[in-house]
Protein backbone atom coordinates (compact mmCIF):
# COMPACT_ATOMS: atom_id res chain seq x y z
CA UNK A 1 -64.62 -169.30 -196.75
CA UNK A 2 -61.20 -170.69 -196.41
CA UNK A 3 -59.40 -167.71 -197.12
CA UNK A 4 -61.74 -165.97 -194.47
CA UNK A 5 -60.47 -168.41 -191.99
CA UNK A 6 -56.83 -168.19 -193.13
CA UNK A 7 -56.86 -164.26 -193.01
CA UNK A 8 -58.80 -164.67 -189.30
CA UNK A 9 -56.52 -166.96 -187.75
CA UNK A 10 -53.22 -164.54 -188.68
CA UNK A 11 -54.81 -162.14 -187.46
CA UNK A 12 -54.89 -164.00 -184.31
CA UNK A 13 -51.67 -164.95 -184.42
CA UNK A 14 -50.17 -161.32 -184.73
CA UNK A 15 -52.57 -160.38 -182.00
CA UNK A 16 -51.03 -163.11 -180.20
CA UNK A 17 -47.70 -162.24 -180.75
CA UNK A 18 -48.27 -158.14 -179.69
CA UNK A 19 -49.60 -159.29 -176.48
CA UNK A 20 -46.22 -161.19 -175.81
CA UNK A 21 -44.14 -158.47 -177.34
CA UNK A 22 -46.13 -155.95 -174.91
CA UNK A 23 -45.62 -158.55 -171.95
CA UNK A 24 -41.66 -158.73 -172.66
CA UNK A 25 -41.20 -154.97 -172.97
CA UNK A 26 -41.57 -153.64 -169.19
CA UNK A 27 -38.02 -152.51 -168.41
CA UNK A 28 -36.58 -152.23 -165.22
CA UNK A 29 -33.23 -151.00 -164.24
CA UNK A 30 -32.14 -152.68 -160.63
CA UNK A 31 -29.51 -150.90 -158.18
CA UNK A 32 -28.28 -153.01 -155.24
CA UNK A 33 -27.51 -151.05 -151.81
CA UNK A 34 -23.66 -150.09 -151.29
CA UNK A 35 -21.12 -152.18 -148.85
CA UNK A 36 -20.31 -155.34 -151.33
CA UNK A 37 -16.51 -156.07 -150.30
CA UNK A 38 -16.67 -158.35 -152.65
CA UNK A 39 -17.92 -160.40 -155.20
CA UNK A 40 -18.21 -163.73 -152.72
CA UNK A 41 -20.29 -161.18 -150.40
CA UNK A 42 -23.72 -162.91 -148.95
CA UNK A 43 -25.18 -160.19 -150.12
CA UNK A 44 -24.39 -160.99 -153.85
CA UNK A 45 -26.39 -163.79 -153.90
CA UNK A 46 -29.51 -161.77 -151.92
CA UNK A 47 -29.43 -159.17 -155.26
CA UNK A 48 -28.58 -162.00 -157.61
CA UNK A 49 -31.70 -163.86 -156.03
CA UNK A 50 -33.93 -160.35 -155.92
CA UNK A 51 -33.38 -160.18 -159.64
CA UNK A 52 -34.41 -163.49 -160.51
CA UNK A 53 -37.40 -162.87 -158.81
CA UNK A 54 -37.91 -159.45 -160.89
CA UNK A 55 -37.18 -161.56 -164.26
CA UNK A 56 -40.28 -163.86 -163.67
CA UNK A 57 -42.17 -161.43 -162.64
CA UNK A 58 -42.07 -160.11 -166.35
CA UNK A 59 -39.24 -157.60 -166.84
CA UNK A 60 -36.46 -157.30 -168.41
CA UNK A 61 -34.11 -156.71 -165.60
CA UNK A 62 -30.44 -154.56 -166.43
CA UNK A 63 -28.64 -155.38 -163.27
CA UNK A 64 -25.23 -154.37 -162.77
CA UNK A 65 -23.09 -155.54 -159.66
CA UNK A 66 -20.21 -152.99 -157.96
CA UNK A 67 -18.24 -153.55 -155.08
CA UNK A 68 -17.69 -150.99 -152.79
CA UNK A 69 -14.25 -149.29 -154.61
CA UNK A 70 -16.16 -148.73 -157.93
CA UNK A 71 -19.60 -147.58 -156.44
CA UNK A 72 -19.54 -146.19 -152.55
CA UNK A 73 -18.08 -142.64 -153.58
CA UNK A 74 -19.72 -139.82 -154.10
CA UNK A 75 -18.16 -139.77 -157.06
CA UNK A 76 -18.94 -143.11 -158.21
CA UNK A 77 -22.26 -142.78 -157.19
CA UNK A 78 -22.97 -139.74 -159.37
CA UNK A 79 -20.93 -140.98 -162.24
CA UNK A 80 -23.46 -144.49 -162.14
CA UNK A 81 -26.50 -142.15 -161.88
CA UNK A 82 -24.95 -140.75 -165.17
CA UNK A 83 -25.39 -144.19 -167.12
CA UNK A 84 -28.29 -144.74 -165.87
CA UNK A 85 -30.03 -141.80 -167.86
CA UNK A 86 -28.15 -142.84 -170.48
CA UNK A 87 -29.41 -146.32 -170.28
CA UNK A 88 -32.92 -144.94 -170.03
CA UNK A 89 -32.77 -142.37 -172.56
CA UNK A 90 -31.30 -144.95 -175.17
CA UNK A 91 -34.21 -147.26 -174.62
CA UNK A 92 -36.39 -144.63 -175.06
CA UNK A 93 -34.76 -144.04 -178.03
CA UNK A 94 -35.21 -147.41 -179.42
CA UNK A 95 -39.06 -146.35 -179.08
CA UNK A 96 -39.73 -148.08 -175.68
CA UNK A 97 -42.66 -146.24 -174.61
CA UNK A 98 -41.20 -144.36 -171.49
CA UNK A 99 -44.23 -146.32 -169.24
CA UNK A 100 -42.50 -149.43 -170.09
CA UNK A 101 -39.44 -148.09 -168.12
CA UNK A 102 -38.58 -148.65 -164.07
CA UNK A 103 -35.71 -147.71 -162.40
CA UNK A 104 -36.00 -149.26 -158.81
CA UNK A 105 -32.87 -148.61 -156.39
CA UNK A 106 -32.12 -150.21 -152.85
CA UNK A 107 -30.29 -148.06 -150.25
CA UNK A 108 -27.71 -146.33 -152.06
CA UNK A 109 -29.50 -147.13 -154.77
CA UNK A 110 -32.25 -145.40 -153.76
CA UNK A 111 -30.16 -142.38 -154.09
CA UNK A 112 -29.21 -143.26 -157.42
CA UNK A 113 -32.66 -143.75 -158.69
CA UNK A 114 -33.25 -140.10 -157.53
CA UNK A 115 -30.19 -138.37 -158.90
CA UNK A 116 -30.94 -140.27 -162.15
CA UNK A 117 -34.86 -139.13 -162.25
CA UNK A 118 -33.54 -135.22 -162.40
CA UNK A 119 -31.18 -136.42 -165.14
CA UNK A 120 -33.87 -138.42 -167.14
CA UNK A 121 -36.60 -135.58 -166.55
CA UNK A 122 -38.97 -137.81 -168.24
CA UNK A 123 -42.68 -137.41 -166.20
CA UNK A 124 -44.19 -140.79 -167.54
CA UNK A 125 -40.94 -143.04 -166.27
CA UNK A 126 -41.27 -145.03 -163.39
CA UNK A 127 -39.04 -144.80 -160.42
CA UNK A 128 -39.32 -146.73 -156.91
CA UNK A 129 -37.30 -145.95 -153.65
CA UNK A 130 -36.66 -149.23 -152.35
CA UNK A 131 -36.46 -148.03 -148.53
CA UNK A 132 -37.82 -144.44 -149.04
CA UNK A 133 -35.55 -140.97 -148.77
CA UNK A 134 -31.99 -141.11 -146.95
CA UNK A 135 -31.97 -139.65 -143.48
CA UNK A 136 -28.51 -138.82 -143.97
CA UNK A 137 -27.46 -137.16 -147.55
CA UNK A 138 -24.17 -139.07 -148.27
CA UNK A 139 -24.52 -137.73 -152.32
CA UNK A 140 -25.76 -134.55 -153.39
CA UNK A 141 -29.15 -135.01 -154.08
CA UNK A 142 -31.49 -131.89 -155.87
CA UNK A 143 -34.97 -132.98 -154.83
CA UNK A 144 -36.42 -129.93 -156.76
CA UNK A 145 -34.86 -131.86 -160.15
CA UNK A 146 -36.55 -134.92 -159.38
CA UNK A 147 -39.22 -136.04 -161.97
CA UNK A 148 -41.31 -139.07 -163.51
CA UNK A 149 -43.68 -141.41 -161.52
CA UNK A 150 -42.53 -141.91 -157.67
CA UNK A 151 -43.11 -144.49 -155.67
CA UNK A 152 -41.57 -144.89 -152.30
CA UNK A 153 -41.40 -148.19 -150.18
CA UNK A 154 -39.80 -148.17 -146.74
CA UNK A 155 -40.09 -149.83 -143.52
CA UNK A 156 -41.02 -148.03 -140.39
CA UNK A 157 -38.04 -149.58 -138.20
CA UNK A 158 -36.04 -148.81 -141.19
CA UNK A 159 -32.48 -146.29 -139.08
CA UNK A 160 -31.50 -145.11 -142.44
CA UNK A 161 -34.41 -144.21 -144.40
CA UNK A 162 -37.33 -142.64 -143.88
CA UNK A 163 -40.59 -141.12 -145.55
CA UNK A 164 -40.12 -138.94 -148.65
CA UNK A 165 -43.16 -136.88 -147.89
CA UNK A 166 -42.17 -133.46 -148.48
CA UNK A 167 -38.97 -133.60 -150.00
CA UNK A 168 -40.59 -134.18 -153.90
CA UNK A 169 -41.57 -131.06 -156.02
CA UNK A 170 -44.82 -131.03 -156.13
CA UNK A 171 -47.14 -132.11 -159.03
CA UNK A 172 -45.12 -135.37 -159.23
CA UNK A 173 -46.72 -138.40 -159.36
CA UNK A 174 -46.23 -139.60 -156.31
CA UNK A 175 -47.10 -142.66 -153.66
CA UNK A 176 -45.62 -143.65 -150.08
CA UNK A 177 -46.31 -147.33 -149.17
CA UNK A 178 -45.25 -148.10 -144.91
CA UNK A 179 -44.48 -151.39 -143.96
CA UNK A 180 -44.35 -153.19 -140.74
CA UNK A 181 -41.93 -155.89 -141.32
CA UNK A 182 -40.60 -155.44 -138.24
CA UNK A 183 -36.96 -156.43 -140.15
CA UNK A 184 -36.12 -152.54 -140.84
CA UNK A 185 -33.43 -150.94 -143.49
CA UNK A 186 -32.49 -155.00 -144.36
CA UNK A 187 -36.13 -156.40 -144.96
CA UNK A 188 -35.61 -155.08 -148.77
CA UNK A 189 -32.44 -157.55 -149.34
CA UNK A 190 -34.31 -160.48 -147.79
CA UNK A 191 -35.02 -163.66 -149.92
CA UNK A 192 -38.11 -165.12 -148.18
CA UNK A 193 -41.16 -164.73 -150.26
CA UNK A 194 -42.60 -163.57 -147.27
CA UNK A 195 -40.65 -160.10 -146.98
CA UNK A 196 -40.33 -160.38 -151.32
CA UNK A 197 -43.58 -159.87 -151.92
CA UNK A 198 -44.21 -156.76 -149.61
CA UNK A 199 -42.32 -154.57 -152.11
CA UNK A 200 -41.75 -156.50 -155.10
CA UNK A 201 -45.93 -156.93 -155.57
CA UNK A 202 -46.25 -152.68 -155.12
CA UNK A 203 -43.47 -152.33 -157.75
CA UNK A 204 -44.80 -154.73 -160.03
CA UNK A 205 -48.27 -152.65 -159.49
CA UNK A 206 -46.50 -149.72 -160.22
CA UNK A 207 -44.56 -150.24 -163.18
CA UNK A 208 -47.72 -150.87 -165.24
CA UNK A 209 -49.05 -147.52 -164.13
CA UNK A 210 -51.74 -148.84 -161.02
């Protein structure tokens, strides 16, 4: 009877310790919007404080900040959306399951996230537009190319971005969520928990496939 008891409770420990290992395994790869002059911008703070907020809300967050020499270019641009299939594809190398994997860009990285879901071409990884699909093209972007789970999040007084409706291949996952926040292209760099939670809740949803 004791050795029953003994073999039951590590059993519940390693089921204990897969459901943390499961938790701690949602990936998400975070790309700030462009115009940082600097590295004492306000805005550095805003992304520094958005990815806290992604960190306890379970992932682990890669988060790289650029000012706007090494990342407003075309070429830069391109170049980042280059590492950030690499990134991806060496995690899924590592055997992440490719579920387990969000890439969620803000502005221009919003165009990032969809250069880099052609380059991934990986239909089970997650990808969210924070502020939808660029009004104006300022990097060549291949919509046809674009693959993996889609969600887009933008604001309807939003100048810059608008609704992606159209623009995706079709037979993509794909969801548009509208909000009202009446705050526009900058609601998605806000710190309030108020304006937080109207995207970060949808891309929490999303990454674990609701």
């Amino acid at each position: 009877m004791k050795r029953l008891i003994v073999v039951l409770a590590a059993a519940s420990l390693i089921v204990g310790s897969l459901s943390v290992a499961q938790a701690a395994e949602k990936h998400l790869l975070y790309l700030h919007g462009c115009c940082i002059k600097s590295n004492n911008d306000p805005k550095v703070r805003a992304y520094e404080t958005i990815v806290q907020e992604l960190k306890s809300a379970g992932f682990n967050v890669s988060f790289e900040l650029h000012t706007a020499d090494s990342y407003d270019s075309n070429f830069h641009a391109m170049a980042y959306a280059e590492k950030i299939a690499s990134q991806v594809r060496d995690l899924l190398a590592k055997g992440i399951a490719a579920e387990d994997i969000t890439v969620a860009g803000y502005s221009l990285g919003s165009r990032i996230t969809l250069v880099a879901s052609g380059l991934i071409a990986n239909p089970k990884v997650n990808f969210v537009l924070i502020a939808g699909c660029p009004i104006k093209e300022t990097i060549p972007i291949d919509y046809s190319k674009v693959k993996g789970r889609v969600l887009s999040i933008r604001d309807t007084k939003d100048e810059k971005f608008a609704s992606c409706d159209g623009r995706l291949p079709k037979g993509i996952t794909y969801k548009e969520i509208v909000l009202k926040s009446g705050e526009g292209h900058a609601v998605f760099r806000q710190t309030d928990e108020k304006y937080l939670k109207l995207w970060k809740e949808p891309l929490v949803a999303w990454s674990k496939g609701e």
